[in-house]
N, C-alpha and C. Protein backbone atom coordinates (compact mmCIF):
# COMPACT_ATOMS: atom_id res chain seq x y z
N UNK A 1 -96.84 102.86 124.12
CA UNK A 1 -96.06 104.07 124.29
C UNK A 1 -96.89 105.25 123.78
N UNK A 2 -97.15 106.01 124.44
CA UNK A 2 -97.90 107.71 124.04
C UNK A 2 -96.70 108.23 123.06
N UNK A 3 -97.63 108.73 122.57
CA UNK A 3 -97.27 110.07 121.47
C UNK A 3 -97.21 111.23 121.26
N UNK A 4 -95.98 112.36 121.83
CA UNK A 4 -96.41 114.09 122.01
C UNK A 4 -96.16 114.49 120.70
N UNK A 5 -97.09 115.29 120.40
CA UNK A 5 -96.90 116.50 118.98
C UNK A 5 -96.28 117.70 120.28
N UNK A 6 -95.70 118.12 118.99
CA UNK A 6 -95.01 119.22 118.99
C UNK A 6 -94.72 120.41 117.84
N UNK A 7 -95.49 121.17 117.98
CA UNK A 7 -95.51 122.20 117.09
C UNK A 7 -94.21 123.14 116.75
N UNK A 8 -93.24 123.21 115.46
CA UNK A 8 -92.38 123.77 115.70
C UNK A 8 -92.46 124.45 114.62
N UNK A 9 -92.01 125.95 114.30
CA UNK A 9 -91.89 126.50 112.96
C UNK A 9 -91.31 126.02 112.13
N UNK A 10 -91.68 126.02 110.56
CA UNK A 10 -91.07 125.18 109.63
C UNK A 10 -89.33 125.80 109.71
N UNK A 11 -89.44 127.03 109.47
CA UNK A 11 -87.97 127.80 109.11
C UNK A 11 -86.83 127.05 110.32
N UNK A 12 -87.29 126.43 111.74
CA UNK A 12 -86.19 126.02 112.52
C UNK A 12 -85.67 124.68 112.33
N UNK A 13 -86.05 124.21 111.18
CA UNK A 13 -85.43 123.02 110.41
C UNK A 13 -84.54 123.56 109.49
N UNK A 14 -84.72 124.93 108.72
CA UNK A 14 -84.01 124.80 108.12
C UNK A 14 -82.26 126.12 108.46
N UNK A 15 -83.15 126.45 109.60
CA UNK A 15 -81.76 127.31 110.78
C UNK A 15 -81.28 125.94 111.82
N UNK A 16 -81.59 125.42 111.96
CA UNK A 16 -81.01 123.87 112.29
C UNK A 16 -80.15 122.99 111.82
N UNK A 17 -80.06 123.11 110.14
CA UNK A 17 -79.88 121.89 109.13
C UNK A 17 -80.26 120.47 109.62
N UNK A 18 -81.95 120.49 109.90
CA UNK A 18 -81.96 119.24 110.53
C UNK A 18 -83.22 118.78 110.02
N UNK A 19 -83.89 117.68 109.52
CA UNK A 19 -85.03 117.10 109.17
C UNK A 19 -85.50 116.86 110.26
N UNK A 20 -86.84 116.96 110.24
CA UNK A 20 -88.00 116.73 111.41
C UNK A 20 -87.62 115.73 112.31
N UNK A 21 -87.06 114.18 111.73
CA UNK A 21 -86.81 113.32 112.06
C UNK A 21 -85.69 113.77 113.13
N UNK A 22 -84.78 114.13 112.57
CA UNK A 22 -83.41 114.53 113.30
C UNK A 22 -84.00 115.42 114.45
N UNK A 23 -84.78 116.43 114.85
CA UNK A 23 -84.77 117.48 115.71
C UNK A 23 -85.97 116.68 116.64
N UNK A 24 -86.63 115.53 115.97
CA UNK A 24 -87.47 114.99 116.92
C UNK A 24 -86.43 114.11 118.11
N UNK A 25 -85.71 113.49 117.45
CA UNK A 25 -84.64 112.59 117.79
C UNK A 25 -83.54 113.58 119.11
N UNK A 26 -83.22 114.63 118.43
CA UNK A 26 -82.57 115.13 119.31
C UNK A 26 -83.57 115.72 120.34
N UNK A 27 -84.69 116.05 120.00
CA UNK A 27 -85.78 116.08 121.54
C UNK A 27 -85.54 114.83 122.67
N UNK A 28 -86.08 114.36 121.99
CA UNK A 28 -85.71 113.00 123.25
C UNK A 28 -84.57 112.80 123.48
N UNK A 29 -83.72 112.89 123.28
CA UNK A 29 -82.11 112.40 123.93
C UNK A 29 -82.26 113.74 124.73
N UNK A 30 -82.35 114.91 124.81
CA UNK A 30 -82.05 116.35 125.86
C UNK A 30 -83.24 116.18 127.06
N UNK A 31 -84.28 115.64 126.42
CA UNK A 31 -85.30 115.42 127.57
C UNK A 31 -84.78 114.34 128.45
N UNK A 32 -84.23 113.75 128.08
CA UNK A 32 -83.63 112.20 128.78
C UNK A 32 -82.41 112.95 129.82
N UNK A 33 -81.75 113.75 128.97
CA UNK A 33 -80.64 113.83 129.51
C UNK A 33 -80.71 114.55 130.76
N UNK A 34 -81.47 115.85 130.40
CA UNK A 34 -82.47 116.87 131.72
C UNK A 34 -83.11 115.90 132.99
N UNK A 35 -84.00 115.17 132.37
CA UNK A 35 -84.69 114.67 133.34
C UNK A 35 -83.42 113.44 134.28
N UNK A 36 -82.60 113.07 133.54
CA UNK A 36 -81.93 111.88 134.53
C UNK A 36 -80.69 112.63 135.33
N UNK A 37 -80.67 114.20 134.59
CA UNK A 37 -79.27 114.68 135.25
C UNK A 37 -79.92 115.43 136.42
N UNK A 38 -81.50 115.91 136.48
CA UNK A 38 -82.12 116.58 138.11
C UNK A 38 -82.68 115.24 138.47
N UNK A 39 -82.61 113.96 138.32
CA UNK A 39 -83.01 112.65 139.59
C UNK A 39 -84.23 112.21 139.48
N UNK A 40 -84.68 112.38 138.21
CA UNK A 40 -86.31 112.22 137.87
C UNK A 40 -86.32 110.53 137.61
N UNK A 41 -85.17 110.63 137.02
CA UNK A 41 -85.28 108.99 136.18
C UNK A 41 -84.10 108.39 135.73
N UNK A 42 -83.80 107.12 136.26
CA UNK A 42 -82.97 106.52 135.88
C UNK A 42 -82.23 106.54 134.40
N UNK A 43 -80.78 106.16 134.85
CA UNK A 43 -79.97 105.80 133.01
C UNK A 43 -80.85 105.02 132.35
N UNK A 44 -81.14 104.11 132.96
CA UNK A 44 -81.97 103.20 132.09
C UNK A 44 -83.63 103.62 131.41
N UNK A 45 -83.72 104.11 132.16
CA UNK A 45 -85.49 104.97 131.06
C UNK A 45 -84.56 105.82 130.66
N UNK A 46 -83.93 106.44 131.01
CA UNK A 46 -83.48 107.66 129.95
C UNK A 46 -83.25 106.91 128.77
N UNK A 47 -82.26 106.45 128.58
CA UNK A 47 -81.32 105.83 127.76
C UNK A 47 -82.87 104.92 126.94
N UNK A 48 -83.84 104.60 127.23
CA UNK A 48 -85.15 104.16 126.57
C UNK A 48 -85.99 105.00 125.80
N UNK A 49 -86.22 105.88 126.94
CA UNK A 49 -86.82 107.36 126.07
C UNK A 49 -85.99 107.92 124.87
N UNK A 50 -84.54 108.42 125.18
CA UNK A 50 -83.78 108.19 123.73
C UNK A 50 -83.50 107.55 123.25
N UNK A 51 -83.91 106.34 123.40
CA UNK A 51 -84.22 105.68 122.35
C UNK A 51 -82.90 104.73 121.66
N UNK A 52 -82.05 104.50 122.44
CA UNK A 52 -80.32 103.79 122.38
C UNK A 52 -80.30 102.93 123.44
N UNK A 53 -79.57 102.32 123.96
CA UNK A 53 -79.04 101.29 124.58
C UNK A 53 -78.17 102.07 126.04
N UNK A 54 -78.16 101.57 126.97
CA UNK A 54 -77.74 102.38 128.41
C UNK A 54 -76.38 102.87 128.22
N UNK A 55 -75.74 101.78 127.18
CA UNK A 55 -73.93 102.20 127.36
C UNK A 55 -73.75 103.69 126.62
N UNK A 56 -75.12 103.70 124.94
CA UNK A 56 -74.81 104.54 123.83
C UNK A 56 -75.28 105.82 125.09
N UNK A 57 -76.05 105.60 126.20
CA UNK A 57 -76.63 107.28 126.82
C UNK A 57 -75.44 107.61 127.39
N UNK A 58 -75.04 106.76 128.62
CA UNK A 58 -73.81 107.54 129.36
C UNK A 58 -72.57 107.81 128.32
N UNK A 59 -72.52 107.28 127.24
CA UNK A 59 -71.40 108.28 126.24
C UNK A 59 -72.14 109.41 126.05
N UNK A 60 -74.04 109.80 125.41
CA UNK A 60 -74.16 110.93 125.67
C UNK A 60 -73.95 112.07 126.42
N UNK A 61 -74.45 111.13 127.61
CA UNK A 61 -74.15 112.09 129.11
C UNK A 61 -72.88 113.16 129.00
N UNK A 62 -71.64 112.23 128.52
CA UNK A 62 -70.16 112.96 128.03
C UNK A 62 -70.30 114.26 127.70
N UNK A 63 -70.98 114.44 126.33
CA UNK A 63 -71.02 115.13 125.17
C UNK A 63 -72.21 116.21 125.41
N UNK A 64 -73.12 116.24 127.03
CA UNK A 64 -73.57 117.05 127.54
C UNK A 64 -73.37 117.37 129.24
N UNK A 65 -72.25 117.20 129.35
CA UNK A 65 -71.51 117.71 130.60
C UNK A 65 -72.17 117.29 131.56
N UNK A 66 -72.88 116.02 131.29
CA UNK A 66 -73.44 115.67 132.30
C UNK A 66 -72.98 114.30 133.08
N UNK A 67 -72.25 114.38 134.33
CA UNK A 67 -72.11 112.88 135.59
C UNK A 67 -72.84 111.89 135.14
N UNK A 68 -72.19 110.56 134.64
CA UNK A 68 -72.87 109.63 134.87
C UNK A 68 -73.48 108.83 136.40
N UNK A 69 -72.72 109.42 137.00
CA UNK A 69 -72.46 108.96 138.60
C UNK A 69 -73.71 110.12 138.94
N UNK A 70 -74.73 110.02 139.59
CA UNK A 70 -75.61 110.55 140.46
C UNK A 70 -75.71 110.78 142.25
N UNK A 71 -74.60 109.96 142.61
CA UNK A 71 -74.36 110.00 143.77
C UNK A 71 -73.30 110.95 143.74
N UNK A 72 -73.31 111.83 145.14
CA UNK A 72 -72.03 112.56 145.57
C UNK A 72 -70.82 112.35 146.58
N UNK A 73 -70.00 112.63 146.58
CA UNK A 73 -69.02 111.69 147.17
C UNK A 73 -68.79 111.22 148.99
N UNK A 74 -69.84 112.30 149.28
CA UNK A 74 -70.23 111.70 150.62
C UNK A 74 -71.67 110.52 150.49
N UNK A 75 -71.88 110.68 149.62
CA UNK A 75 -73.04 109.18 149.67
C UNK A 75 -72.09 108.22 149.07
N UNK A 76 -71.06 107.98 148.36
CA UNK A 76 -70.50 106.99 147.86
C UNK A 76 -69.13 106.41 148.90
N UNK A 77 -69.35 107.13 150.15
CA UNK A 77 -68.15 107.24 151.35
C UNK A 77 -69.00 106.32 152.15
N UNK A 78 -70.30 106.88 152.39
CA UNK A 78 -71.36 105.72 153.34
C UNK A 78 -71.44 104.65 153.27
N UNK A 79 -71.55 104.49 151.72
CA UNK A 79 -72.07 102.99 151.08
C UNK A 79 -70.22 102.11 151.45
N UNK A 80 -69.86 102.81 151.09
CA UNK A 80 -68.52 101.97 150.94
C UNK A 80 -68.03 101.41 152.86
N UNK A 81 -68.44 102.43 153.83
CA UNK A 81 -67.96 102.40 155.28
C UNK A 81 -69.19 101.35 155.81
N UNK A 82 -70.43 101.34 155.06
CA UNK A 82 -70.72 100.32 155.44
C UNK A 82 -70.88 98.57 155.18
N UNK A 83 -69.98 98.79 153.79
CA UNK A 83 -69.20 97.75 153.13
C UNK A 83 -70.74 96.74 152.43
């Protein structure tokens, strides 16, 4: 697995209330969440990249207004008419 640095000012840990650990953590769960909610990448790498289990992401998904469902309801009309 690669490794990104990320340079952040010290003071936005502490306008955060969040330890490095914590704001690294919440990096990857928003990158996950971005990238799987525009079609880049599956629940399942997401839910890897942040670093939880597929069920713990789509409760994220919730808690950032984001569809677990990626299909729209005329693609889920097709699949179904053609049984």
């Amino acid at each position: 697995m690669a490794t990104i640095q990320v340079e952040v000012p010290d003071e936005t840990f502490v306008s955060v209330r969040r330890s490095p650990e914590e704001v690294a953590t919440e990096m990857k769960v928003a990158i996950a969440v971005h990238w799987y909610e525009r079609g880049l990448i599956s629940q399942g790498t997401a839910a890897t990249i942040a670093g939880m289990s597929r069920a713990e992401f789509i409760n994220v998904l919730g808690t950032y207004g984001v569809s677990a469902c990626q299909e729209t309801v005329e693609e889920i009309r097709e699949v179904l008419q053609r049984g």
